[in-house]
PDB file of N, CA and C in Angstrom:
ATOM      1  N   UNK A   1       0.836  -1.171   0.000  1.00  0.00           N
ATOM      2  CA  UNK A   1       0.000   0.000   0.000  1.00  0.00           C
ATOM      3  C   UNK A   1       0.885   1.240   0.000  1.00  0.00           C
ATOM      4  N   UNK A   2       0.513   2.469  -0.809  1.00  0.00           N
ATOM      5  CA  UNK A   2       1.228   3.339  -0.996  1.00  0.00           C
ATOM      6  C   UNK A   2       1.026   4.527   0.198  1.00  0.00           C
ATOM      7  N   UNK A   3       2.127   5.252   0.428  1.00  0.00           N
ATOM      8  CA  UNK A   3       1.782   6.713   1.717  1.00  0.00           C
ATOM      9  C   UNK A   3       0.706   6.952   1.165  1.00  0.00           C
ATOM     10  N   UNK A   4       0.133   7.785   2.183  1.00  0.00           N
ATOM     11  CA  UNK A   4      -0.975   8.664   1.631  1.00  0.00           C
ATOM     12  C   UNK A   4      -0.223  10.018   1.692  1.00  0.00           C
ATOM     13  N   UNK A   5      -0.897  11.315   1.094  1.00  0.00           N
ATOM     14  CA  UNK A   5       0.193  12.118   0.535  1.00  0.00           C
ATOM     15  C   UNK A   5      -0.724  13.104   2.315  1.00  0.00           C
ATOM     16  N   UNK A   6       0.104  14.063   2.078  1.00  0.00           N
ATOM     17  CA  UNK A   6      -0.238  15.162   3.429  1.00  0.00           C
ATOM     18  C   UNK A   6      -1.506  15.724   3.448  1.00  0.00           C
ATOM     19  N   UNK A   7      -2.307  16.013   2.315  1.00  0.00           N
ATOM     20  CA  UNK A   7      -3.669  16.004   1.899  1.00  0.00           C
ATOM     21  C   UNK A   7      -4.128  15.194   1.977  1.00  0.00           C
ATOM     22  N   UNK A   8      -3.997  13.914   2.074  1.00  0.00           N
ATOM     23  CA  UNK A   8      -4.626  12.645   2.266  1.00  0.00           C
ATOM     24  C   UNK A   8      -5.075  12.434   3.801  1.00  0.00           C
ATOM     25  N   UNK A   9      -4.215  12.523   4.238  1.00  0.00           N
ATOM     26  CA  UNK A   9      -3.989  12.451   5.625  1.00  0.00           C
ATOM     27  C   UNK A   9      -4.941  13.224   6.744  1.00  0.00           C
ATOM     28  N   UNK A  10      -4.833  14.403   6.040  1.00  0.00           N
ATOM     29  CA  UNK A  10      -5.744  15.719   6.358  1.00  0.00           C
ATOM     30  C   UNK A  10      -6.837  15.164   6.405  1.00  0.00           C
ATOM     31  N   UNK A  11      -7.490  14.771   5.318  1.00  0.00           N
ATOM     32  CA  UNK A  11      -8.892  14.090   4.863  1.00  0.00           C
ATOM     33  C   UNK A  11      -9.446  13.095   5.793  1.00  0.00           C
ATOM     34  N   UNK A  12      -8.631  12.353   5.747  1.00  0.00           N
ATOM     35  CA  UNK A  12      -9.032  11.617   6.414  1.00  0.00           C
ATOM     36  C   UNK A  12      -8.753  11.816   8.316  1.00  0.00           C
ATOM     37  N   UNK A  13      -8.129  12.597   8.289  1.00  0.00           N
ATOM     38  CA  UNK A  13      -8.358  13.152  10.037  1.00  0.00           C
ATOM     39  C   UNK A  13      -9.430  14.098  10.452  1.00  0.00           C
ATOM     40  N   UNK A  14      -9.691  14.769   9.021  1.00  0.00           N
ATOM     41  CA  UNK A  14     -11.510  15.854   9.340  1.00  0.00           C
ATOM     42  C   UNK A  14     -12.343  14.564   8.992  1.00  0.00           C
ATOM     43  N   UNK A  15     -12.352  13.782   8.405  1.00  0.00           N
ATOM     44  CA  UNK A  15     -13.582  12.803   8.259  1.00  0.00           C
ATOM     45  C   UNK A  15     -13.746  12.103   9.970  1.00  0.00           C
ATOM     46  N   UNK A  16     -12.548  11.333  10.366  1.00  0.00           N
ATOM     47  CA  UNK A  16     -12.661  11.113  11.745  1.00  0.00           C
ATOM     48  C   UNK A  16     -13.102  12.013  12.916  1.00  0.00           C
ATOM     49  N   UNK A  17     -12.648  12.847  13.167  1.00  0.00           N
ATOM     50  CA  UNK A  17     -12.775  14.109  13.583  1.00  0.00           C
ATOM     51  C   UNK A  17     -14.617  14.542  13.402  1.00  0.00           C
ATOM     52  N   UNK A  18     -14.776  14.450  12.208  1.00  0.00           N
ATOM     53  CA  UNK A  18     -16.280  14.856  11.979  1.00  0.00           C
ATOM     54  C   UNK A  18     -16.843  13.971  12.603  1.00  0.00           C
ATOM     55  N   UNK A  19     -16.714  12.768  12.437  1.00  0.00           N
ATOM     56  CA  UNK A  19     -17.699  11.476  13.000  1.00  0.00           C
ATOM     57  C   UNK A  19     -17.502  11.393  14.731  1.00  0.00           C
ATOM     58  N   UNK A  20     -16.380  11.860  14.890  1.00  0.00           N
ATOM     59  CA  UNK A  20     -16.469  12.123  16.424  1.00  0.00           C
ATOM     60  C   UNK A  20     -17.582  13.116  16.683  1.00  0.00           C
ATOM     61  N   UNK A  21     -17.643  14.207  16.287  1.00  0.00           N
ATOM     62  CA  UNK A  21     -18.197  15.506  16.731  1.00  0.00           C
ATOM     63  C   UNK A  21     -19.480  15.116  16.702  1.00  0.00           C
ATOM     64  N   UNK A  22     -19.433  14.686  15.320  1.00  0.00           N
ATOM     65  CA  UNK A  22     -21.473  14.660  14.883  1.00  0.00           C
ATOM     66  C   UNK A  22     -22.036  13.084  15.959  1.00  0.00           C
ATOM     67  N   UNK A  23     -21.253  12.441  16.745  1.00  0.00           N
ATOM     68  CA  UNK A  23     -21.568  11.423  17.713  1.00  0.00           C
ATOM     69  C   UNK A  23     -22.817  12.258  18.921  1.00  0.00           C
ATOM     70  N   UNK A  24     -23.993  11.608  18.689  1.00  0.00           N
ATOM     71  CA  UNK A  24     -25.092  12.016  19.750  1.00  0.00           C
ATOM     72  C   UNK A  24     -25.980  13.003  18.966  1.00  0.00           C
ATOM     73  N   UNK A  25     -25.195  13.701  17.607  1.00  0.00           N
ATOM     74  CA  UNK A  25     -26.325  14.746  16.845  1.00  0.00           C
ATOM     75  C   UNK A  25     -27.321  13.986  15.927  1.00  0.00           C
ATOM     76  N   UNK A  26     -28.783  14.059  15.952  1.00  0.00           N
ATOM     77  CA  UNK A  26     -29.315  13.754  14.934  1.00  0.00           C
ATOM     78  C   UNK A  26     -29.179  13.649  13.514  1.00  0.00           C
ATOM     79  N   UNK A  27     -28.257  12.860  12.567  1.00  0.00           N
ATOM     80  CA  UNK A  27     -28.429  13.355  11.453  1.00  0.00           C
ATOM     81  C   UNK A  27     -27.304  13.374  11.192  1.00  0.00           C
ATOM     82  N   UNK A  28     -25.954  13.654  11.742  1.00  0.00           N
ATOM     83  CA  UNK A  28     -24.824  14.091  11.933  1.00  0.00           C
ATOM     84  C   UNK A  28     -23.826  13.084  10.988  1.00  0.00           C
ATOM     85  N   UNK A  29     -23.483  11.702  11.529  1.00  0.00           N
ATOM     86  CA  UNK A  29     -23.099  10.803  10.957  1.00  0.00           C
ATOM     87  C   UNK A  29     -23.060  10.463   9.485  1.00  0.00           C
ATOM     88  N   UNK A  30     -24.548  10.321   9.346  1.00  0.00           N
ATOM     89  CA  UNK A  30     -25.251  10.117   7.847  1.00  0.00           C
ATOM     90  C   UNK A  30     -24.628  11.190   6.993  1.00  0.00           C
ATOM     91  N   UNK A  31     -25.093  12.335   7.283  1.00  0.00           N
ATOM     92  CA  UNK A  31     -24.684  13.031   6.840  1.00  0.00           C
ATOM     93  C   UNK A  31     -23.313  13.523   6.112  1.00  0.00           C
ATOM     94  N   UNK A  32     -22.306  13.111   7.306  1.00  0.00           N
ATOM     95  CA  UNK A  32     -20.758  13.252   6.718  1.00  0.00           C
ATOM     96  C   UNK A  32     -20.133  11.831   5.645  1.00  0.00           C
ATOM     97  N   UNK A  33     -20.793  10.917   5.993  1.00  0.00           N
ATOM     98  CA  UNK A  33     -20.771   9.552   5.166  1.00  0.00           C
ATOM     99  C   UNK A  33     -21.137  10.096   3.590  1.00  0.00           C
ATOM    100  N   UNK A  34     -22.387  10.656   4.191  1.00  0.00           N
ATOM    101  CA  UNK A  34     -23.039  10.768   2.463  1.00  0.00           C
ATOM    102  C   UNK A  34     -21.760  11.925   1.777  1.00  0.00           C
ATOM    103  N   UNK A  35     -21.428  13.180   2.107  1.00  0.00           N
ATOM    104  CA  UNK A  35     -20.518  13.472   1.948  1.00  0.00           C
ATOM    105  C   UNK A  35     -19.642  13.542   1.218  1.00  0.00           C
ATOM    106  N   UNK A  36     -18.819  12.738   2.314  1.00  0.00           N
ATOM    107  CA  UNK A  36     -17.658  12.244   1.502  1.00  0.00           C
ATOM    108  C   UNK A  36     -17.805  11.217   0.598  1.00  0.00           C
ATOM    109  N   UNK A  37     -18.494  10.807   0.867  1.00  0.00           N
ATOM    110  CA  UNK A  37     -19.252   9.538  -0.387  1.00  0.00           C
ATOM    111  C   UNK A  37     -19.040  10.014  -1.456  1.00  0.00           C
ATOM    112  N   UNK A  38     -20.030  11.173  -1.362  1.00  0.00           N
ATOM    113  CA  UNK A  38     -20.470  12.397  -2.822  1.00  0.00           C
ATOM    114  C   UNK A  38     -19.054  12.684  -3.328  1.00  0.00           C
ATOM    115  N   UNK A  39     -18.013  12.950  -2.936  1.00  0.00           N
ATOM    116  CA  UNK A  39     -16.585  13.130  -3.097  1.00  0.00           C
ATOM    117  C   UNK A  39     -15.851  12.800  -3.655  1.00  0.00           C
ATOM    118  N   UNK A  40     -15.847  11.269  -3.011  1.00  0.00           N
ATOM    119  CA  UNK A  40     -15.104  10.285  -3.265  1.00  0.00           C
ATOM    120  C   UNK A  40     -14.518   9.865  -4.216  1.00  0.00           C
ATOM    121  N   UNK A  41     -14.994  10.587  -5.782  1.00  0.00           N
ATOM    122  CA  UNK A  41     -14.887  10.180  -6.966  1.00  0.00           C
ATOM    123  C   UNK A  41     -13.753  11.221  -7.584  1.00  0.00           C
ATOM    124  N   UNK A  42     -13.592  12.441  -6.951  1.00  0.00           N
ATOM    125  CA  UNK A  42     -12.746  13.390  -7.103  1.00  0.00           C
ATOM    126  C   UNK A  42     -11.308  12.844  -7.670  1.00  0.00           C
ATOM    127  N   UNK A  43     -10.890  13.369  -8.908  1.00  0.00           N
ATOM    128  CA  UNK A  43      -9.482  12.849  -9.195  1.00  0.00           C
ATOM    129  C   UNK A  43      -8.378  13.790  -8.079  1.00  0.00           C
ATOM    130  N   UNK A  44      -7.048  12.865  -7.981  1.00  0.00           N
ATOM    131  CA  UNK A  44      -5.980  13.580  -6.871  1.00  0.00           C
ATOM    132  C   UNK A  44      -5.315  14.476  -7.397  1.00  0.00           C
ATOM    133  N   UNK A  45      -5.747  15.073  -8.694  1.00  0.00           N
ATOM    134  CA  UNK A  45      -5.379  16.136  -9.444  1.00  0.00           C
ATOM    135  C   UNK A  45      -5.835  17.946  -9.352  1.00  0.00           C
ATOM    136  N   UNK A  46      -7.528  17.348  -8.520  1.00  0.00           N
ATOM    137  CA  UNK A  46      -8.601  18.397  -8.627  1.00  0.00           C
ATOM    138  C   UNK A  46      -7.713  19.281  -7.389  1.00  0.00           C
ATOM    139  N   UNK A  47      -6.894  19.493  -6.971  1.00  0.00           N
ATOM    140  CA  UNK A  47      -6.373  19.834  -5.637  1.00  0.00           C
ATOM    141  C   UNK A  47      -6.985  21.307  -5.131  1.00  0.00           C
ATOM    142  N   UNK A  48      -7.066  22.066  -5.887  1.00  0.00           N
ATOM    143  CA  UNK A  48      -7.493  23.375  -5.585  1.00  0.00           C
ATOM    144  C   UNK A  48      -9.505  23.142  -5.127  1.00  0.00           C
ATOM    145  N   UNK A  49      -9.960  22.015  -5.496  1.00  0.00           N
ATOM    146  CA  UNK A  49     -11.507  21.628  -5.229  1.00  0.00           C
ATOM    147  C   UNK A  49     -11.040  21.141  -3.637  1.00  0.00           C
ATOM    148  N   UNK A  50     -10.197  19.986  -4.065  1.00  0.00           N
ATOM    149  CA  UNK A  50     -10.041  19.214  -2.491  1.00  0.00           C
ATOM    150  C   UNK A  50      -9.458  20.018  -1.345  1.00  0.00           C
ATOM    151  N   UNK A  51      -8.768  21.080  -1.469  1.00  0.00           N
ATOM    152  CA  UNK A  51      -8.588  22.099  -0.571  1.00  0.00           C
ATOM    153  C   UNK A  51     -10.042  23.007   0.280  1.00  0.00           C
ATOM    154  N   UNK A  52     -10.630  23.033  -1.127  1.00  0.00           N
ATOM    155  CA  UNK A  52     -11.864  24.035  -1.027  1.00  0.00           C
ATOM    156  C   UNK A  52     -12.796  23.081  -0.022  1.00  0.00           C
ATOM    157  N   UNK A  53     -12.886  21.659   0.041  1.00  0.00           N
ATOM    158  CA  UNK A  53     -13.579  21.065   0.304  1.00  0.00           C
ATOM    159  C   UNK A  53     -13.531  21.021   1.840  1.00  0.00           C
ATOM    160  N   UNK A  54     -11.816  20.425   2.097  1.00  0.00           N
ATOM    161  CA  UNK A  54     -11.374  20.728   3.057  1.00  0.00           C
ATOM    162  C   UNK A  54     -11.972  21.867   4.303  1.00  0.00           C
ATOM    163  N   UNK A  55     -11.428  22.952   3.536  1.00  0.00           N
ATOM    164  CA  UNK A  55     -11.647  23.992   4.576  1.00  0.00           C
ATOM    165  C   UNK A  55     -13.461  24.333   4.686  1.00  0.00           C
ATOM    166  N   UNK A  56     -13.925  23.692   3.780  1.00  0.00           N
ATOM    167  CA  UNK A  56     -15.522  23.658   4.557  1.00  0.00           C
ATOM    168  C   UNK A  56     -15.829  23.029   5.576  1.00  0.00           C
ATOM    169  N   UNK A  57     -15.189  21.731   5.349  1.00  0.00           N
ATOM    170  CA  UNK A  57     -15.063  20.602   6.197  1.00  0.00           C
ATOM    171  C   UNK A  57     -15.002  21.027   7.681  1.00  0.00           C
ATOM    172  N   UNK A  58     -13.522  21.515   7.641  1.00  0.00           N
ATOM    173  CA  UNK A  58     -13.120  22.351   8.986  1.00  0.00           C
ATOM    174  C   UNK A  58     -14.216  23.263   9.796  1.00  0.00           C
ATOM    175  N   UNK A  59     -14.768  24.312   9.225  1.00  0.00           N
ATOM    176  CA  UNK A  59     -15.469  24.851   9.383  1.00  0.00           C
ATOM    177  C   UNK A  59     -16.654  24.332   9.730  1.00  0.00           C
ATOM    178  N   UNK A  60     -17.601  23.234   9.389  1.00  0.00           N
ATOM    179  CA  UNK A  60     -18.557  22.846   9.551  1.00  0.00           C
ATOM    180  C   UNK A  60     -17.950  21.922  10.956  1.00  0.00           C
ATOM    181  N   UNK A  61     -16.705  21.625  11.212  1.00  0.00           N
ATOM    182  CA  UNK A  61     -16.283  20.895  12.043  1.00  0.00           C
ATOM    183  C   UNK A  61     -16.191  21.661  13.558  1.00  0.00           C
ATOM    184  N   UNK A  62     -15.849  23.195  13.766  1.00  0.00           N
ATOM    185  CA  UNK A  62     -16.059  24.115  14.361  1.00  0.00           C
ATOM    186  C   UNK A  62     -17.432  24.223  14.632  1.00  0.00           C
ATOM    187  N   UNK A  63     -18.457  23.970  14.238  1.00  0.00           N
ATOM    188  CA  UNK A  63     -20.196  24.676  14.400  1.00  0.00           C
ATOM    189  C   UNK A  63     -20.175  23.661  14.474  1.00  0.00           C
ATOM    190  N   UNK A  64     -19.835  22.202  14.676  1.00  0.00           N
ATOM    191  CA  UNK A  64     -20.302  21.416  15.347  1.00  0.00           C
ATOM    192  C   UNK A  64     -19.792  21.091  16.428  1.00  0.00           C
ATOM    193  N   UNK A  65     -18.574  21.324  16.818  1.00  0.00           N
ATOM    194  CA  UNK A  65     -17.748  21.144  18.004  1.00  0.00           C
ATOM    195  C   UNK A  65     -18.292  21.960  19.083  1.00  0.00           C
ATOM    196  N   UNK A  66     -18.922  22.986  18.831  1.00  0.00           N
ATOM    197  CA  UNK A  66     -19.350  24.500  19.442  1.00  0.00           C
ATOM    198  C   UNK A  66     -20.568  24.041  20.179  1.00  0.00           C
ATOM    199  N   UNK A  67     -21.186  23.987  21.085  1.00  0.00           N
ATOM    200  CA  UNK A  67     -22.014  24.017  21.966  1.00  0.00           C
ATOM    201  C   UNK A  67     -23.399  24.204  21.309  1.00  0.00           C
ATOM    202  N   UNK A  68     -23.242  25.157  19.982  1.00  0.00           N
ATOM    203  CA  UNK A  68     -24.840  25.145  19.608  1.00  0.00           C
ATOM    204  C   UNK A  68     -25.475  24.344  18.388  1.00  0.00           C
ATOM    205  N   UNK A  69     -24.616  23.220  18.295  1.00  0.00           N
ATOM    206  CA  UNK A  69     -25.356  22.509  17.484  1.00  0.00           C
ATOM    207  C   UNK A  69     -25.658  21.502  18.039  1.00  0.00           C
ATOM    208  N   UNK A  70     -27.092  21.170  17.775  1.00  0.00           N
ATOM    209  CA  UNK A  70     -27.940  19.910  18.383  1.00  0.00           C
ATOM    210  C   UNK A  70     -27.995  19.035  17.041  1.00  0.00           C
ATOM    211  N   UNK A  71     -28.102  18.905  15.826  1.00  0.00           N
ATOM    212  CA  UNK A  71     -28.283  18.337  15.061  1.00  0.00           C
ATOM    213  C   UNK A  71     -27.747  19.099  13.671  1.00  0.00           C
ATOM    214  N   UNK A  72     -27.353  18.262  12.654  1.00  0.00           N
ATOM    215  CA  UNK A  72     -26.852  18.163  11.464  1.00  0.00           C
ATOM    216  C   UNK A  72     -27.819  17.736  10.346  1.00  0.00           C
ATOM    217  N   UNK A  73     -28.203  18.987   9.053  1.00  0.00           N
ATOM    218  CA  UNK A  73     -29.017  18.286   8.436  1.00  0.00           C
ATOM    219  C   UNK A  73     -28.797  19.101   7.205  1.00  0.00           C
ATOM    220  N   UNK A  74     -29.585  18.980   6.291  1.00  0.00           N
ATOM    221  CA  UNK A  74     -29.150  19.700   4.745  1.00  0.00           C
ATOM    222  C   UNK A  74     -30.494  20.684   4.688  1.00  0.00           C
ATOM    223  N   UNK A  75     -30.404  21.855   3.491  1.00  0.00           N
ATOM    224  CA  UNK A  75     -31.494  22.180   3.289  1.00  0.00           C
ATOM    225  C   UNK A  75     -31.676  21.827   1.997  1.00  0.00           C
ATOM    226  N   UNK A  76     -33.343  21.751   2.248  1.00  0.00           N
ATOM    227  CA  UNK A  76     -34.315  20.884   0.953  1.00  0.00           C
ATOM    228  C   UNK A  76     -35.131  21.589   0.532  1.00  0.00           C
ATOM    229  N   UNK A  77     -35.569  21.582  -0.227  1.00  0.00           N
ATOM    230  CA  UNK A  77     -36.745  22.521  -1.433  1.00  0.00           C
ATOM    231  C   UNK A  77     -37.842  21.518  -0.360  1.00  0.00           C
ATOM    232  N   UNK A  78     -39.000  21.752  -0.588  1.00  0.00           N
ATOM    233  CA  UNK A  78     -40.066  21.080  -0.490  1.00  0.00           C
ATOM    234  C   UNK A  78     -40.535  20.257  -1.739  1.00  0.00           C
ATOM    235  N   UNK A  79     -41.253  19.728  -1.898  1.00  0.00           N
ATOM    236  CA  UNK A  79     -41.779  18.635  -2.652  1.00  0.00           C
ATOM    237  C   UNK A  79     -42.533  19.314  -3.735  1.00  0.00           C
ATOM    238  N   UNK A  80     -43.552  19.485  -2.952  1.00  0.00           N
ATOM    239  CA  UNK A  80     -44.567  20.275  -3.412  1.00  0.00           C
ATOM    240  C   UNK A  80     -45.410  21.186  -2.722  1.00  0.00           C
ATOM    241  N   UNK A  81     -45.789  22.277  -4.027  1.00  0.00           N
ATOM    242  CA  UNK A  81     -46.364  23.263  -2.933  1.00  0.00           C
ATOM    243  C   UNK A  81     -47.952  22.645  -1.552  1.00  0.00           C
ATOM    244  N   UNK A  82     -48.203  23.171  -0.504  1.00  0.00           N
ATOM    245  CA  UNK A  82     -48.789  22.893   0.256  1.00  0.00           C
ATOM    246  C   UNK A  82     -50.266  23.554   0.036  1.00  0.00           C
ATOM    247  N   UNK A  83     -50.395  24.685  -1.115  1.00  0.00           N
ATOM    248  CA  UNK A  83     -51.723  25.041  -1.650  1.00  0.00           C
ATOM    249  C   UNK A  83     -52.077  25.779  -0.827  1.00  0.00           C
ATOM    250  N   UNK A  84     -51.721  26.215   0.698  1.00  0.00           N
ATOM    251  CA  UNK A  84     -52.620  27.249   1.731  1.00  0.00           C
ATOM    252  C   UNK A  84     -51.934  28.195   1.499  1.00  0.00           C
ATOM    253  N   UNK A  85     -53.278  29.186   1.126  1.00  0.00           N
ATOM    254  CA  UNK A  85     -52.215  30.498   1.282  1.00  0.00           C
ATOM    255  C   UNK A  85     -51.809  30.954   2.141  1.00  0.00           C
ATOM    256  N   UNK A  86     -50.768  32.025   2.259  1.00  0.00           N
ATOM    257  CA  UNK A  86     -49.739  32.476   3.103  1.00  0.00           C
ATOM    258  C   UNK A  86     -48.728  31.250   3.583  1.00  0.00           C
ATOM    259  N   UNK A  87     -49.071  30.157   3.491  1.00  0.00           N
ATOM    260  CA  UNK A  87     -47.964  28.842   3.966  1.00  0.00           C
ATOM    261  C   UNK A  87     -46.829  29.017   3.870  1.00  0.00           C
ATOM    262  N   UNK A  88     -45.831  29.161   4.373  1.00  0.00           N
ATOM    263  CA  UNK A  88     -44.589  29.259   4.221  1.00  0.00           C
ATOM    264  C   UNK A  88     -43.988  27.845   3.332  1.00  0.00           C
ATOM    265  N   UNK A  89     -43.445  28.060   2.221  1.00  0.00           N
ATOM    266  CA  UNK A  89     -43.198  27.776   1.075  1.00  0.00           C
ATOM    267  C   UNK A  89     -43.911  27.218   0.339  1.00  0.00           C
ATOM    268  N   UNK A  90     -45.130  27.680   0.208  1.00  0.00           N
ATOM    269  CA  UNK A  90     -45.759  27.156  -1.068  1.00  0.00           C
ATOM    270  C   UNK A  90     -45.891  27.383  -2.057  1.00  0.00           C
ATOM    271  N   UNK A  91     -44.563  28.928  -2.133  1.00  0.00           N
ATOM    272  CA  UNK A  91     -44.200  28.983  -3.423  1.00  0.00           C
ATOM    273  C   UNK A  91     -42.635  28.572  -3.387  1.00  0.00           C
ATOM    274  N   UNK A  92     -42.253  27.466  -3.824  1.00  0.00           N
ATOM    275  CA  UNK A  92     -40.830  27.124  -3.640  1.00  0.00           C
ATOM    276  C   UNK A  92     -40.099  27.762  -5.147  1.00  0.00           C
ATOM    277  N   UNK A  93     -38.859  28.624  -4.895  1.00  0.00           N
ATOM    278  CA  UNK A  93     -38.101  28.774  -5.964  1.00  0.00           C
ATOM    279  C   UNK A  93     -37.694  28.040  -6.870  1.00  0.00           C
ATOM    280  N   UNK A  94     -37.940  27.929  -7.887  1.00  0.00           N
ATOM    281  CA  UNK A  94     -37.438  26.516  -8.575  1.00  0.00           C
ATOM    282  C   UNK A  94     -35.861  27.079  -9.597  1.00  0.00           C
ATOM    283  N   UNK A  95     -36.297  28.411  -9.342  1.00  0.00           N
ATOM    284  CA  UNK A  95     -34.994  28.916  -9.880  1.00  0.00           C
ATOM    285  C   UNK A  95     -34.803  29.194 -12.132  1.00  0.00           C
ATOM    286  N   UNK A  96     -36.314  29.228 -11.798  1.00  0.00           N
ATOM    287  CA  UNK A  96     -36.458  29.980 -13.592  1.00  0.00           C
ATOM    288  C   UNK A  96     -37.701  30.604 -13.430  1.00  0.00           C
ATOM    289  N   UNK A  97     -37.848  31.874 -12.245  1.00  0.00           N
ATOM    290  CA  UNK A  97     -38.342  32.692 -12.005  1.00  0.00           C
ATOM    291  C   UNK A  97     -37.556  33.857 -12.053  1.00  0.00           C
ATOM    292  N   UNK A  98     -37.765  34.951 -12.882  1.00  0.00           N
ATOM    293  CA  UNK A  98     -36.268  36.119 -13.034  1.00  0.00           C
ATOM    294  C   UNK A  98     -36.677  36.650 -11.404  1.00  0.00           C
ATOM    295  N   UNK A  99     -35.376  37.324 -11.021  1.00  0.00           N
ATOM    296  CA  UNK A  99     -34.981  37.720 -10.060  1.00  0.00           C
ATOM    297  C   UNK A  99     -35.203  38.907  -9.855  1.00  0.00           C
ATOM    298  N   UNK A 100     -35.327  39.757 -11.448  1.00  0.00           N
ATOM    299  CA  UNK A 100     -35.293  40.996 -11.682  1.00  0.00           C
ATOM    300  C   UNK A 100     -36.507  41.064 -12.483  1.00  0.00           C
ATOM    301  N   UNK A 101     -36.681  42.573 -12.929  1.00  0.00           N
ATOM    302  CA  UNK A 101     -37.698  42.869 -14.065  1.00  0.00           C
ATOM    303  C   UNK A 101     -37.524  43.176 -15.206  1.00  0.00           C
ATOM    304  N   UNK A 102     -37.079  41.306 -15.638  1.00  0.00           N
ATOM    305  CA  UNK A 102     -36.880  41.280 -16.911  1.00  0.00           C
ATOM    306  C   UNK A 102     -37.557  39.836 -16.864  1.00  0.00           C
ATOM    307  N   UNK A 103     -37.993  39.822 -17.980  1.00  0.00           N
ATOM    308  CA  UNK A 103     -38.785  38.179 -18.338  1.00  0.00           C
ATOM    309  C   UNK A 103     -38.159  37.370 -18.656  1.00  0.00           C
ATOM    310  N   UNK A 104     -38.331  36.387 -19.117  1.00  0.00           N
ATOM    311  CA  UNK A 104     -37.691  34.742 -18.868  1.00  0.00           C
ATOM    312  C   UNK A 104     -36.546  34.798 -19.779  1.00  0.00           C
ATOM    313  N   UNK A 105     -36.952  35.460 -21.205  1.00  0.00           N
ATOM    314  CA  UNK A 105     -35.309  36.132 -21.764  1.00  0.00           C
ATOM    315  C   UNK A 105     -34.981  36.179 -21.241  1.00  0.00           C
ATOM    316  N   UNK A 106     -34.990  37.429 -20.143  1.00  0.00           N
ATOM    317  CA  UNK A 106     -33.625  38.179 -19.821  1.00  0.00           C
ATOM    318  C   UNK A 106     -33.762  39.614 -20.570  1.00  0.00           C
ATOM    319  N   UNK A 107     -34.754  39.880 -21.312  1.00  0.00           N
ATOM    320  CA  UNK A 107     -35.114  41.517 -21.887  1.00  0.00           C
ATOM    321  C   UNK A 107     -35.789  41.989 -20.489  1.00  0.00           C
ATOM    322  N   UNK A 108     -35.641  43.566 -21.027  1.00  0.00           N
ATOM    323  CA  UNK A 108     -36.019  44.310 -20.157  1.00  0.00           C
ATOM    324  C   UNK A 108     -37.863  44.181 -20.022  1.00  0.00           C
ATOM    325  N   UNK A 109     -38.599  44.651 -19.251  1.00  0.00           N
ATOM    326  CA  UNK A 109     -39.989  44.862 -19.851  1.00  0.00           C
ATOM    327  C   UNK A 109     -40.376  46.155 -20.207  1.00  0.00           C
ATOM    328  N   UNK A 110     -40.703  46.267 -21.425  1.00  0.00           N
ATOM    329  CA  UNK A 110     -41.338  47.368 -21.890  1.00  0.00           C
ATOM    330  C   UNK A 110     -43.110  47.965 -21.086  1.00  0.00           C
ATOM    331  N   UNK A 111     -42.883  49.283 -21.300  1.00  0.00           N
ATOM    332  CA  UNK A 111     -44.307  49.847 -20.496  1.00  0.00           C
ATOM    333  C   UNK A 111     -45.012  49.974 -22.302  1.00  0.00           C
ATOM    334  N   UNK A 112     -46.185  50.362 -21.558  1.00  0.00           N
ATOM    335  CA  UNK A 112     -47.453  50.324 -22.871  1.00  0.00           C
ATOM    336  C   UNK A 112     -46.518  51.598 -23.858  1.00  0.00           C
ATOM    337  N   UNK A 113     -46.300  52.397 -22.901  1.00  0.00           N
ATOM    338  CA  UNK A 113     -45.803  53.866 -23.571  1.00  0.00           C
ATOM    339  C   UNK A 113     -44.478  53.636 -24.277  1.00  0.00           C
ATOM    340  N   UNK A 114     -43.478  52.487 -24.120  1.00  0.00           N
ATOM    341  CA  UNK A 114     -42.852  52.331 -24.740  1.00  0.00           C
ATOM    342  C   UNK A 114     -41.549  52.483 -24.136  1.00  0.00           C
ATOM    343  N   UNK A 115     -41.441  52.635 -22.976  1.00  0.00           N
ATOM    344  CA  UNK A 115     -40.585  53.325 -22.000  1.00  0.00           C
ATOM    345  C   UNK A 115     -39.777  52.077 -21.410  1.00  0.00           C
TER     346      UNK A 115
END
């Protein structure tokens, strides 16, 4: 079996490290599994990604080490809308709604007057 390189090493001491922390949080575990799972496929070339990844890592490793996290979880769109009005998200962004006031182009909108 070959060294693992100093980035390697790293990786795999925030993955341990994480699974310590997230021990007793709802959600916590799963979560860092799925993860690095999602990862896993990364070539040892991408280095400037696996850095980036890293120092999230860390960071999410801090807010969990910290006293105020009770649980670990992702955020999710909803499914579908819930139909009551005022409901909090029953209009979910789907993200090809313009942001601005311009239409689904991307043109500006014209007034009747032409303006």
């Amino acid at each position: 079996m070959s060294r693992h390189s100093r980035l390697q090493r790293q990786v795999l001491s925030l993955y341990r490290d994480l699974l310590r922390a997230g021990r007793g949080k709802p959600g916590a575990e799963a979560r860092v599994r799925a993860e690095f799972r999602q990862h896993a496929g990364l070539p040892r070339s991408d280095v400037l990604r696996i850095e980036y990844l890293y120092r999230r890592g860390r960071r999410q490793l801090q807010l969990l080490r910290s006293g105020h996290a009770t649980a670990m979880g992702a955020f999710v769109r909803p499914r579908a809308p819930t139909g009551e009005p005022g409901c909090v998200g029953s209009q979910p962004d789907d993200g090809d709604s313009p942001r601005n006031p311009h239409d689904s182009t991307g043109a500006p909108e014209t007034r009747p007057d032409g303006r």
